[in-house]
Protein backbone atom coordinates (compact mmCIF):
# COMPACT_ATOMS: atom_id res chain seq x y z
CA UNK A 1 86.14 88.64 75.31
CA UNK A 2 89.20 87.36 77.33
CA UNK A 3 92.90 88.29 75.94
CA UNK A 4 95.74 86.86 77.44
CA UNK A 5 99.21 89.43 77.15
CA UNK A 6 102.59 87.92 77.53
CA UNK A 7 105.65 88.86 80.27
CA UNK A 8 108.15 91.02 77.93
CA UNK A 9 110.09 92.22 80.94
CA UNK A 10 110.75 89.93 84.21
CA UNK A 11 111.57 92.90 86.14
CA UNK A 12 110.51 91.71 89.31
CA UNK A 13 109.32 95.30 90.69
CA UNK A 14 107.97 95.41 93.90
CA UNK A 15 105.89 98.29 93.40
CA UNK A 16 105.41 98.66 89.45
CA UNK A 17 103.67 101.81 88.62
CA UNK A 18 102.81 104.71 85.98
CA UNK A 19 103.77 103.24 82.85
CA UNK A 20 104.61 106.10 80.12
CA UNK A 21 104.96 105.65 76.35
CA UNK A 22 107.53 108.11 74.52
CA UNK A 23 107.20 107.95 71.30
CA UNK A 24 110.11 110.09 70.13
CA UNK A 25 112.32 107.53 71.65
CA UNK A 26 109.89 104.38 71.13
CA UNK A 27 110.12 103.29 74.95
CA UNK A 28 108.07 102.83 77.58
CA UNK A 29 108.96 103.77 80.88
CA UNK A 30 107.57 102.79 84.22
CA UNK A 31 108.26 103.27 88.39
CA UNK A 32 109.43 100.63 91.03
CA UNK A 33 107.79 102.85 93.80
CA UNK A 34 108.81 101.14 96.81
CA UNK A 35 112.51 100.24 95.38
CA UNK A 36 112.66 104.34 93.99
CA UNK A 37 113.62 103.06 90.38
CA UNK A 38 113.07 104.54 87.19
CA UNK A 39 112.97 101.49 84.41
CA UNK A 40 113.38 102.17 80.38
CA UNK A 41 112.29 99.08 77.81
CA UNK A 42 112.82 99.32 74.25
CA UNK A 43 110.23 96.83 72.68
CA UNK A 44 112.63 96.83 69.70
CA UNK A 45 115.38 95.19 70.93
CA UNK A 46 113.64 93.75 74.47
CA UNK A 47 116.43 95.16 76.55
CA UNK A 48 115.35 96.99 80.15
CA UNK A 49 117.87 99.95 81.49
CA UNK A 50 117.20 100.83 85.45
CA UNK A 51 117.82 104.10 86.81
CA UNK A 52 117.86 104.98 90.61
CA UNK A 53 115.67 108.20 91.86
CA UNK A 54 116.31 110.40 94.94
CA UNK A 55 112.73 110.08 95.67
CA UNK A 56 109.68 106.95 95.73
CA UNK A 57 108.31 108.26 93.02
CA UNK A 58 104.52 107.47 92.13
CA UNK A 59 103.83 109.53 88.88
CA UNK A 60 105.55 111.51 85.81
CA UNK A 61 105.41 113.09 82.73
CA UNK A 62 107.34 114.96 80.06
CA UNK A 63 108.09 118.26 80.59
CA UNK A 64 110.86 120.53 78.41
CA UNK A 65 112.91 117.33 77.70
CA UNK A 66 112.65 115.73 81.47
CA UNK A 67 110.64 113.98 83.44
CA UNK A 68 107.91 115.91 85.69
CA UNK A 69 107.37 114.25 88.59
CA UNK A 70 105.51 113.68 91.92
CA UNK A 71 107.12 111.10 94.39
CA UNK A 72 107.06 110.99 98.34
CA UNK A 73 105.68 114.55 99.27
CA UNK A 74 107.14 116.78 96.76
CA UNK A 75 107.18 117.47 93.14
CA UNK A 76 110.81 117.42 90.99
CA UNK A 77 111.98 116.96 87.83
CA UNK A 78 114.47 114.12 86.61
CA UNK A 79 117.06 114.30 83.69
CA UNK A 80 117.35 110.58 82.52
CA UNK A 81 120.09 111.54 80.80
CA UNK A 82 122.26 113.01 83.39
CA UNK A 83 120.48 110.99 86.37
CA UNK A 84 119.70 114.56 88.13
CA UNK A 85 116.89 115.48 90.52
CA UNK A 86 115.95 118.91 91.99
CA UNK A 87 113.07 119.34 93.72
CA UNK A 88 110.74 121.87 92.92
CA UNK A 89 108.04 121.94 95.82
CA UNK A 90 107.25 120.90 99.02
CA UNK A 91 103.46 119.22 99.53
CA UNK A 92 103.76 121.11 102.95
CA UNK A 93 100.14 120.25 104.54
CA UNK A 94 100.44 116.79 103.71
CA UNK A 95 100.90 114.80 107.11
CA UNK A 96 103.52 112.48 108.13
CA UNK A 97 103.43 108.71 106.69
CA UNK A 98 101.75 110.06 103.34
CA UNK A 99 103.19 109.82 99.85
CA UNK A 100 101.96 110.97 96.43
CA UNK A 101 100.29 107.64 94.10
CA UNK A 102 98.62 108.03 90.81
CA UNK A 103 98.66 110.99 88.64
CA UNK A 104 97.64 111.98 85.23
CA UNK A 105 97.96 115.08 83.00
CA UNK A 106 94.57 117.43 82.38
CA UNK A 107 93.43 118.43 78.76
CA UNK A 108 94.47 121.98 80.07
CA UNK A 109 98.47 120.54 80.52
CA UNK A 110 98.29 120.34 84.44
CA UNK A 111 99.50 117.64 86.39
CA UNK A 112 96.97 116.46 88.79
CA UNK A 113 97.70 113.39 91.06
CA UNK A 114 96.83 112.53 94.62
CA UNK A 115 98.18 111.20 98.38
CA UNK A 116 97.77 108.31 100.73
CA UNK A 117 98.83 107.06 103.32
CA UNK A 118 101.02 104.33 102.78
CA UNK A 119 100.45 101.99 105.37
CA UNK A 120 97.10 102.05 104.09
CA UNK A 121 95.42 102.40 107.66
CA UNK A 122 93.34 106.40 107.25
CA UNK A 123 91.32 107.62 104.45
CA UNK A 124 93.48 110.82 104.24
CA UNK A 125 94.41 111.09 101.01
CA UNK A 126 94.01 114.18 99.18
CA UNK A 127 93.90 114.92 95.40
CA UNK A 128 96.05 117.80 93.68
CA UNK A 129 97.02 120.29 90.60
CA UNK A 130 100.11 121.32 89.40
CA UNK A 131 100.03 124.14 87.01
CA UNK A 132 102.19 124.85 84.16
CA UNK A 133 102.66 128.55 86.16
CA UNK A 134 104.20 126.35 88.91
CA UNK A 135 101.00 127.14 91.02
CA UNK A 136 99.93 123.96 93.70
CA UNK A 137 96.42 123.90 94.42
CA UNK A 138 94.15 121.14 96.71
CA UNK A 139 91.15 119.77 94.67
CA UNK A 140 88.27 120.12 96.52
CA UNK A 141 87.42 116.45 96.64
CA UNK A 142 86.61 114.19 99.79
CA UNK A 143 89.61 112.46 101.51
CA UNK A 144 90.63 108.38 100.31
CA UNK A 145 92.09 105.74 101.82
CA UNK A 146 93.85 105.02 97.96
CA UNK A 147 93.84 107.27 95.10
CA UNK A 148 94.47 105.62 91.48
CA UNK A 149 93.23 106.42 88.20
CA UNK A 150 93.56 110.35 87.18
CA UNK A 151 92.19 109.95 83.16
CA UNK A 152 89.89 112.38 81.13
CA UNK A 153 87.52 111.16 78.52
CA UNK A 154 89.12 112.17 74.73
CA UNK A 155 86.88 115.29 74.54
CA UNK A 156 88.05 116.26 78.19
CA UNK A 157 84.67 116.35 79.73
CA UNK A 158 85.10 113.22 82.15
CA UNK A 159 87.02 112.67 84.90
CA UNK A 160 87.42 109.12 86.32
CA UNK A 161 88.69 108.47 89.26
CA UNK A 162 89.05 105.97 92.54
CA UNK A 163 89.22 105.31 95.90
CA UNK A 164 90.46 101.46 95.64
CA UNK A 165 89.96 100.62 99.12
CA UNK A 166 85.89 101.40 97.95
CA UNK A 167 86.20 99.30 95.07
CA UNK A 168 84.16 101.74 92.82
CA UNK A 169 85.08 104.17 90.13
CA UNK A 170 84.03 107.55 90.19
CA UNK A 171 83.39 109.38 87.39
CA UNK A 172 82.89 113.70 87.34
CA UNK A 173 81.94 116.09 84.93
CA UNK A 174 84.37 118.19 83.82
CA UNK A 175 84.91 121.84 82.51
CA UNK A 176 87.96 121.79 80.40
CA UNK A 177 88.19 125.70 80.41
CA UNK A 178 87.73 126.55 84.46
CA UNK A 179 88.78 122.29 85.65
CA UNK A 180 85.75 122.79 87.85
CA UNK A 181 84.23 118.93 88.62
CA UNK A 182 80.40 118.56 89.20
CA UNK A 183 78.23 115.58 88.78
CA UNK A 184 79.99 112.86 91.08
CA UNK A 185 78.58 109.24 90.23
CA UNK A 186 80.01 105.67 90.65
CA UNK A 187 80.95 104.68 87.14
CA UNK A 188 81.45 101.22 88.15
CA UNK A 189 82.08 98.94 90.77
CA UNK A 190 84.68 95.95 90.57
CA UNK A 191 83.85 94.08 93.93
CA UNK A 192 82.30 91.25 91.83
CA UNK A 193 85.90 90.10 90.61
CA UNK A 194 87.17 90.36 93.27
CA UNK A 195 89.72 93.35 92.84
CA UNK A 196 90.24 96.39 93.44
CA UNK A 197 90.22 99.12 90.96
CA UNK A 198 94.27 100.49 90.50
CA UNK A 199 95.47 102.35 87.48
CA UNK A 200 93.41 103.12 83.92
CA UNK A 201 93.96 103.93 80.66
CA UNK A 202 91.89 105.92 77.67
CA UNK A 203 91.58 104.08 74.60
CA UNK A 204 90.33 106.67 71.38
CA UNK A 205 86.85 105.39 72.10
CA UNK A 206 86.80 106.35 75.31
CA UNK A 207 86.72 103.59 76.59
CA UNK A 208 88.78 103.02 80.14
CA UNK A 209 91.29 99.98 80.84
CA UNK A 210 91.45 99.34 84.32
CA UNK A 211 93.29 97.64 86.47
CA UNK A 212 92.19 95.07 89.02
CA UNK A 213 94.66 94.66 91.62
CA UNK A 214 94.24 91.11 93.31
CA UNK A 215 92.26 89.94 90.57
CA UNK A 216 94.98 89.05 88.14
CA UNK A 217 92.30 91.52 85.33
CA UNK A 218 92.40 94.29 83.46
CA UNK A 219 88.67 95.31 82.43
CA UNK A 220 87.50 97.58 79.64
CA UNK A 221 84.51 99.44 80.70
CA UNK A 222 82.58 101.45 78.03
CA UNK A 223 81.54 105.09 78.31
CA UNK A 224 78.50 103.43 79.95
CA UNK A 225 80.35 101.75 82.38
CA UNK A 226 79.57 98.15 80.75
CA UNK A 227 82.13 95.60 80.99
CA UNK A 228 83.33 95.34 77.27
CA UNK A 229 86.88 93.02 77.42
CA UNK A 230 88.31 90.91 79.85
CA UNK A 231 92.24 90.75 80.29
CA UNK A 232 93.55 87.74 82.49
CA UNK A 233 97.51 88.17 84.02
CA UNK A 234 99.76 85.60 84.87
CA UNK A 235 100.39 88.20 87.71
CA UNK A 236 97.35 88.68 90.91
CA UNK A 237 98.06 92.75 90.73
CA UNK A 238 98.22 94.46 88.00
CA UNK A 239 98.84 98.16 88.92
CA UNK A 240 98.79 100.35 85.50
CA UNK A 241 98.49 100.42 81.86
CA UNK A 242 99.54 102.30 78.78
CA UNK A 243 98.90 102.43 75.27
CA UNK A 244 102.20 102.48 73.27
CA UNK A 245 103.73 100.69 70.32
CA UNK A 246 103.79 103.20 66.47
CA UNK A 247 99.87 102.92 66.40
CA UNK A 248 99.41 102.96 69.90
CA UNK A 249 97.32 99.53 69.76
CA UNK A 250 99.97 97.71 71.98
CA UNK A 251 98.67 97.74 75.83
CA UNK A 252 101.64 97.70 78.47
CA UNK A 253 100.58 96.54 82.08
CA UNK A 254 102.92 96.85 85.03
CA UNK A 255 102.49 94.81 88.08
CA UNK A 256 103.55 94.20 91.74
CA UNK A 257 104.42 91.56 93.79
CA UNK A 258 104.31 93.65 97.50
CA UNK A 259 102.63 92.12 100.20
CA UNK A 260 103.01 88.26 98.44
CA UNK A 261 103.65 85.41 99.98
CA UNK A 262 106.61 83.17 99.37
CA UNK A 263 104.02 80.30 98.48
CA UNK A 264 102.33 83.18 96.81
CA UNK A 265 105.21 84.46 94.51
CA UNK A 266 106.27 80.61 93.65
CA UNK A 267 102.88 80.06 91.72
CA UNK A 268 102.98 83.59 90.41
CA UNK A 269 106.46 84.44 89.77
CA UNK A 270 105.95 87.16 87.04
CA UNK A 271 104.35 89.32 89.36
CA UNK A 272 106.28 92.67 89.31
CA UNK A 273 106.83 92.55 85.83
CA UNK A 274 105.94 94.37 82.93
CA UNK A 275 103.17 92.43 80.58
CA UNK A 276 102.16 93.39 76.95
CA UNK A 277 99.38 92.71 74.63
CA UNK A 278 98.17 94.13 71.00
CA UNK A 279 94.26 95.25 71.23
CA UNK A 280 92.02 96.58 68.63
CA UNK A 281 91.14 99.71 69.38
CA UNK A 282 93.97 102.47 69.82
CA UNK A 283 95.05 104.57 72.63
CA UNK A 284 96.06 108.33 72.72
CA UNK A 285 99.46 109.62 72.82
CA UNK A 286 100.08 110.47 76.40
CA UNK A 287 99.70 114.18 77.26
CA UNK A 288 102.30 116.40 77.69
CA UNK A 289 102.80 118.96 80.93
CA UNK A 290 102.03 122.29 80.08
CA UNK A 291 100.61 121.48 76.72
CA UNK A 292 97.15 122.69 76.93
């Protein structure tokens, strides 16, 4: 089944990443990574607000009224409402040249995200958790050239997960009481459109939506790993998605246009912005730091 969402804000991000639904305030919020910008939309009224960070953010949650989040090689929190940063730790073994990427929140309220390098030339990316008791620990996972995707099946006991530069999703089991992973298997591979796999979200099937960067798709992939729905962009790289909207059934993609062409951004000038388009199935409000 292909489903065809619509640009609702021409933001032109380079870097468009880690889109976040709120649904006290009925936004969704999203990161410019390479520009360091915190955006706002209000689906409501269609209007976009822009807020500038201290850091290149890559990944953030809620957390005690703020924003939680991991950007560069450090962790911080951000008051939207005051535009204040502070910086709460220091990813001190991470080398030179590496910045945090995706990120997600565990079923036990922990941040986990991971690294890369960002000039995309070594497979030394490593994969974290943050603790609600402030404690940093390395996941014992092998190094990647590009971490994305950090979701948990609904009942907690799957852990996706990618190397893009591999083109194959992993998939772990996964304790929810200890956060031990066992059981490493390729959930599925994306090297037949083309793409590679970027940022996912859980639907309340379990089902994951998955971004295909330079192949203009988003794919739903059933607990089985079968292809299930087809979603084609007006934009070549989609980079995340997020279930938002009052019954969660409205999917918001964001997108990049780094690395394009002039030729290339002429025939796709919506890339870098923010698509939307109403599905079927649900999602699940987004998890909250801390909240186990």
């Amino acid at each position: 089944m292909m489903m065809s969402p619509e640009c609702v804000a021409p933001t032109g991000c380079l870097l468009g990443e880690g889109p976040l639904w709120s649904e006290s305030e009925g936004f969704l919020w999203w990161i410019d990574i390479k520009r360091a910008k915190l955006h706002r939309f209000n689906p409501r009224t269609g209007n976009t607000r822009r807020y500038d960070l201290p850091i290149r953010a890559s990944t953030f949650t809620f957390h005690e009224g703020l924003f939680l989040m991991a950007g560069d090689r450090e962790i911080g929190v951000f008051d939207p409402a005051t535009e204040h940063y502070e910086r709460i730790t220091a990813l001190a073994d991470e080398p030179e040249g590496n910045r945090t990427n995706d990120g997600g929140v565990a079923p036990d309220g922990s941040l986990w995200f991971g690294t890369m390098d960002d000039s995309e030339k070594e497979a030394r990316g490593a994969y974290y958790r943050y603790g609600p008791d402030k404690s940093l620990t390395q996941l014992r996972l092998p190094s990647v050239m590009v971490t994305n995707t950090f979701q948990f099946s609904p009942d907690g006991k799957v852990f996706y997960t990618c190397d893009s530069a591999e083109q194959e999703i992993l998939a772990f089991d996964h304790d929810p009481a200890t956060g031990a992973l066992t059981g490493r298997r390729v959930f599925a591979t994306t090297y037949e459109f083309g793409g590679f796999p970027d940022g996912s979200a859980i639907d309340s099937e379990g089902c994951l939506w998955t971004c295909l960067w330079d192949a203009s798709r988003v794919v739903r992939f059933t607990p089985e790993g079968q292809v299930d729905k087809i979603i084609i962009l007006a934009a070549p790289r989609p980079t995340s998605v997020a279930f938002g909207g009052p019954d969660l059934r409205t999917l918001f993609i964001t997108t990049a246009r780094v690395g394009m062409s002039f030729p290339q951004l002429d025939a796709r000038p919506l890339s870098g912005s923010l698509f939307a388009v109403q599905v079927d199935v649900p999602g699940l409000p987004p998890r909250r730091f801390g909240v186990g």
